[in-house]
Protein backbone atom coordinates (compact mmCIF):
# COMPACT_ATOMS: atom_id res chain seq x y z
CA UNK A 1 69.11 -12.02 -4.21
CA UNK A 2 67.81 -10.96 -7.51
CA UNK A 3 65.08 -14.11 -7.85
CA UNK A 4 61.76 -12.40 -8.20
CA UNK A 5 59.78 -12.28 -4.76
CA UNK A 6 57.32 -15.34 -4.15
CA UNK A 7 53.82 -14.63 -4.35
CA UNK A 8 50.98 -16.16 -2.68
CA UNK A 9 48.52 -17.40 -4.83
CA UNK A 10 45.08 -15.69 -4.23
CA UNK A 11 41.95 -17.85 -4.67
CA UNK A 12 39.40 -15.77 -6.67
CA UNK A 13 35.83 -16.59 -6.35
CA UNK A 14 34.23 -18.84 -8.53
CA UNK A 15 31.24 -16.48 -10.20
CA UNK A 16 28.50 -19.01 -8.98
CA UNK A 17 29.22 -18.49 -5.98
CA UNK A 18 29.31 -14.05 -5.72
CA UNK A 19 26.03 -14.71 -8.27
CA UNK A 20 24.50 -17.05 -4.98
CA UNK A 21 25.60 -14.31 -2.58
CA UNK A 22 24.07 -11.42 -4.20
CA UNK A 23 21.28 -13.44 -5.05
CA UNK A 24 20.64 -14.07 -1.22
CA UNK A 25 21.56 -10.19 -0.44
CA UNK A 26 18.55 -9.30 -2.72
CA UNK A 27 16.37 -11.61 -1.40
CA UNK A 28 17.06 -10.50 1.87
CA UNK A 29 16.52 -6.98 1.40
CA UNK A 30 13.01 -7.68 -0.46
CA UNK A 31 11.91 -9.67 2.43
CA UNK A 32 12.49 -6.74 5.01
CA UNK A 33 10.80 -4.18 2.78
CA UNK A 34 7.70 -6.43 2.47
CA UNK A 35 7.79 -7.12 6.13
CA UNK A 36 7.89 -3.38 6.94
CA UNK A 37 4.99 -2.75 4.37
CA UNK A 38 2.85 -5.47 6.40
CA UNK A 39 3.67 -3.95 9.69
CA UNK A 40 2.99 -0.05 8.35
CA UNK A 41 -0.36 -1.42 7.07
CA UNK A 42 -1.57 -3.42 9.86
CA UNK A 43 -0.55 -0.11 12.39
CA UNK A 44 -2.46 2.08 9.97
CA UNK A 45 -5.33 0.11 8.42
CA UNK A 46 -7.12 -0.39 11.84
CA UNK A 47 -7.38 2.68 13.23
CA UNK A 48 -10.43 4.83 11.33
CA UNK A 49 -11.74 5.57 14.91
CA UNK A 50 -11.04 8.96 16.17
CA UNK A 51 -11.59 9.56 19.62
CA UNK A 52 -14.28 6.80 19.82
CA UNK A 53 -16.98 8.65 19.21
CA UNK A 54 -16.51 9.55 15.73
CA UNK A 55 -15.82 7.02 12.86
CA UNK A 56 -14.53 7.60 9.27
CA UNK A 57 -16.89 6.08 7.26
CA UNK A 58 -15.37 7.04 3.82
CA UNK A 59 -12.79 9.42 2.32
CA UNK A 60 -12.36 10.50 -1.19
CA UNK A 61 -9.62 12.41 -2.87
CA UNK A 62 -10.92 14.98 -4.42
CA UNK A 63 -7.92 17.02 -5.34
CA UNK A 64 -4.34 16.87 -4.82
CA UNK A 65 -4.67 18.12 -1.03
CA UNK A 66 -8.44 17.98 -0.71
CA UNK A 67 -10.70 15.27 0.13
CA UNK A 68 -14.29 14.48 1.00
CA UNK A 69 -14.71 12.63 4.53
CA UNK A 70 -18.01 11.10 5.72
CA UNK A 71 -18.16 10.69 9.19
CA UNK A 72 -20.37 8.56 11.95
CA UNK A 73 -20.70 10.90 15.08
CA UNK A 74 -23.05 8.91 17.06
CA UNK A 75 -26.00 8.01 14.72
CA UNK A 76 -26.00 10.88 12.44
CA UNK A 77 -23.49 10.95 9.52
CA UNK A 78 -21.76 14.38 8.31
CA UNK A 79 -20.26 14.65 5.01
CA UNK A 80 -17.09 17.55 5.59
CA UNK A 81 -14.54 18.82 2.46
CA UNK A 82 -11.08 18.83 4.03
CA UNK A 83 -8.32 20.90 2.57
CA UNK A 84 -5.29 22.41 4.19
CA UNK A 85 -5.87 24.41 7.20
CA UNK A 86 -9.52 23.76 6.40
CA UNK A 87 -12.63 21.50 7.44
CA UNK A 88 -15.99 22.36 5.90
CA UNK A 89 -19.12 20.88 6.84
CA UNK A 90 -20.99 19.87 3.02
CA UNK A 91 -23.90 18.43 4.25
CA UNK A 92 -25.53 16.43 7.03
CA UNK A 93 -27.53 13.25 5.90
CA UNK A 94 -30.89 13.09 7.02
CA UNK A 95 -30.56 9.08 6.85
CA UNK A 96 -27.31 7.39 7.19
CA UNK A 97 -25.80 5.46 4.31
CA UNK A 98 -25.48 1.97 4.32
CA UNK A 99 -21.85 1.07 2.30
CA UNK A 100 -21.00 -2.12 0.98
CA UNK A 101 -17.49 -4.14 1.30
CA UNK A 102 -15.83 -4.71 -2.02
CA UNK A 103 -15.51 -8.26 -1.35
CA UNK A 104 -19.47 -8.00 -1.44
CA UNK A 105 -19.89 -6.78 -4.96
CA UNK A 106 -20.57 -9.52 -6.97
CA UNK A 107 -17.40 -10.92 -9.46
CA UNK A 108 -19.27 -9.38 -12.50
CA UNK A 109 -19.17 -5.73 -11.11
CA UNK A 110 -15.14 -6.26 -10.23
CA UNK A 111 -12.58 -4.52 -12.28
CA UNK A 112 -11.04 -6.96 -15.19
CA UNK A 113 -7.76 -9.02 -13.55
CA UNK A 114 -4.35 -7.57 -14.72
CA UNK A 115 -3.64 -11.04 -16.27
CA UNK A 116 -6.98 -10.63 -18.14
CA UNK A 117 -5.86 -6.88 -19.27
CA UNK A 118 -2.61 -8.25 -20.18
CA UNK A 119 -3.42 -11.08 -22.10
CA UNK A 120 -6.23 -8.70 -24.19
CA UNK A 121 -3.55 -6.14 -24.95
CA UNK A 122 -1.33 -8.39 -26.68
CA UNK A 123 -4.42 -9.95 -28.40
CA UNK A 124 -4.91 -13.35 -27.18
C-alpha cells in the first residue's frame, strides 16, 4: 500500500538517430524550395512575348522602380523608360540592334569565377 508506484520505463532516443531525422527534415525542405525555384523560373523565363506582336528585347534597371525596355514591334525596335504609372517612348532606332547571348562572349570577356575571387582574396 505504501510501495512507491511502478513506472514504465521510457525509451529515449538515441541522439543519432533525432540528428538523422532532422537531418532528413532539412533536406527535405531544401529540395522543395529548389523545386519551386525551378518551376517559378521555367513559368517566368519563357514568356518575353507580349501579345505576339511585340517582343522584349532587353530591360535595364535603371532606378529602384524605373527601367529602360527595348522592344521588337514588328521590324522596328523602340527603346521606352518605364516608371510607375508611366511609359515613355526614348527613342526609336533607325536600325535594329543585333544582341549577343552571354554564352557567346568569349571566356576572356566573362566575369572572374567566385572560386577564382575567393581564392585571390585570401591570397593564394
Amino acid at each position: 500500500m505504501f510501495a512507491a508506484p511502478q513506472v514504465a520505463p521510457v525509451a529515449h532516443p538515441s541522439a543519432i538517430s533525432s540528428l538523422g531525422e532532422m537531418t532528413l527534415a532539412l533536406l527535405v525542405v531544401l529540395a522543395v524550395i529548389f523545386a519551386l525555384a525551378w518551376l517559378m523560373r521555367q513559368l517566368r523565363g519563357g514568356s518575353s512575348r507580349v501579345g505576339g506582336a511585340i517582343d522584349v528585347v532587353a530591360n535595364v534597371p535603371l532606378g529602384q522602380k524605373e527601367r529602360a525596355v527595348l522592344l521588337k514591334v514588328g521590324s522596328n525596335q523602340i527603346l521606352v523608360g518605364v516608371a510607375p504609372g508611366r511609359v515613355n517612348t526614348l527613342y526609336v532606332l533607325p536600325e535594329p540592334i543585333v544582341l549577343t547571348r552571354p554564352s557567346d562572349i568569349a571566356a576572356t570577356e566573362r566575369a572572374p569565377s567566385f572560386r577564382a575571387l575567393l581564392l585571390r582574396g585570401l591570397g593564394k
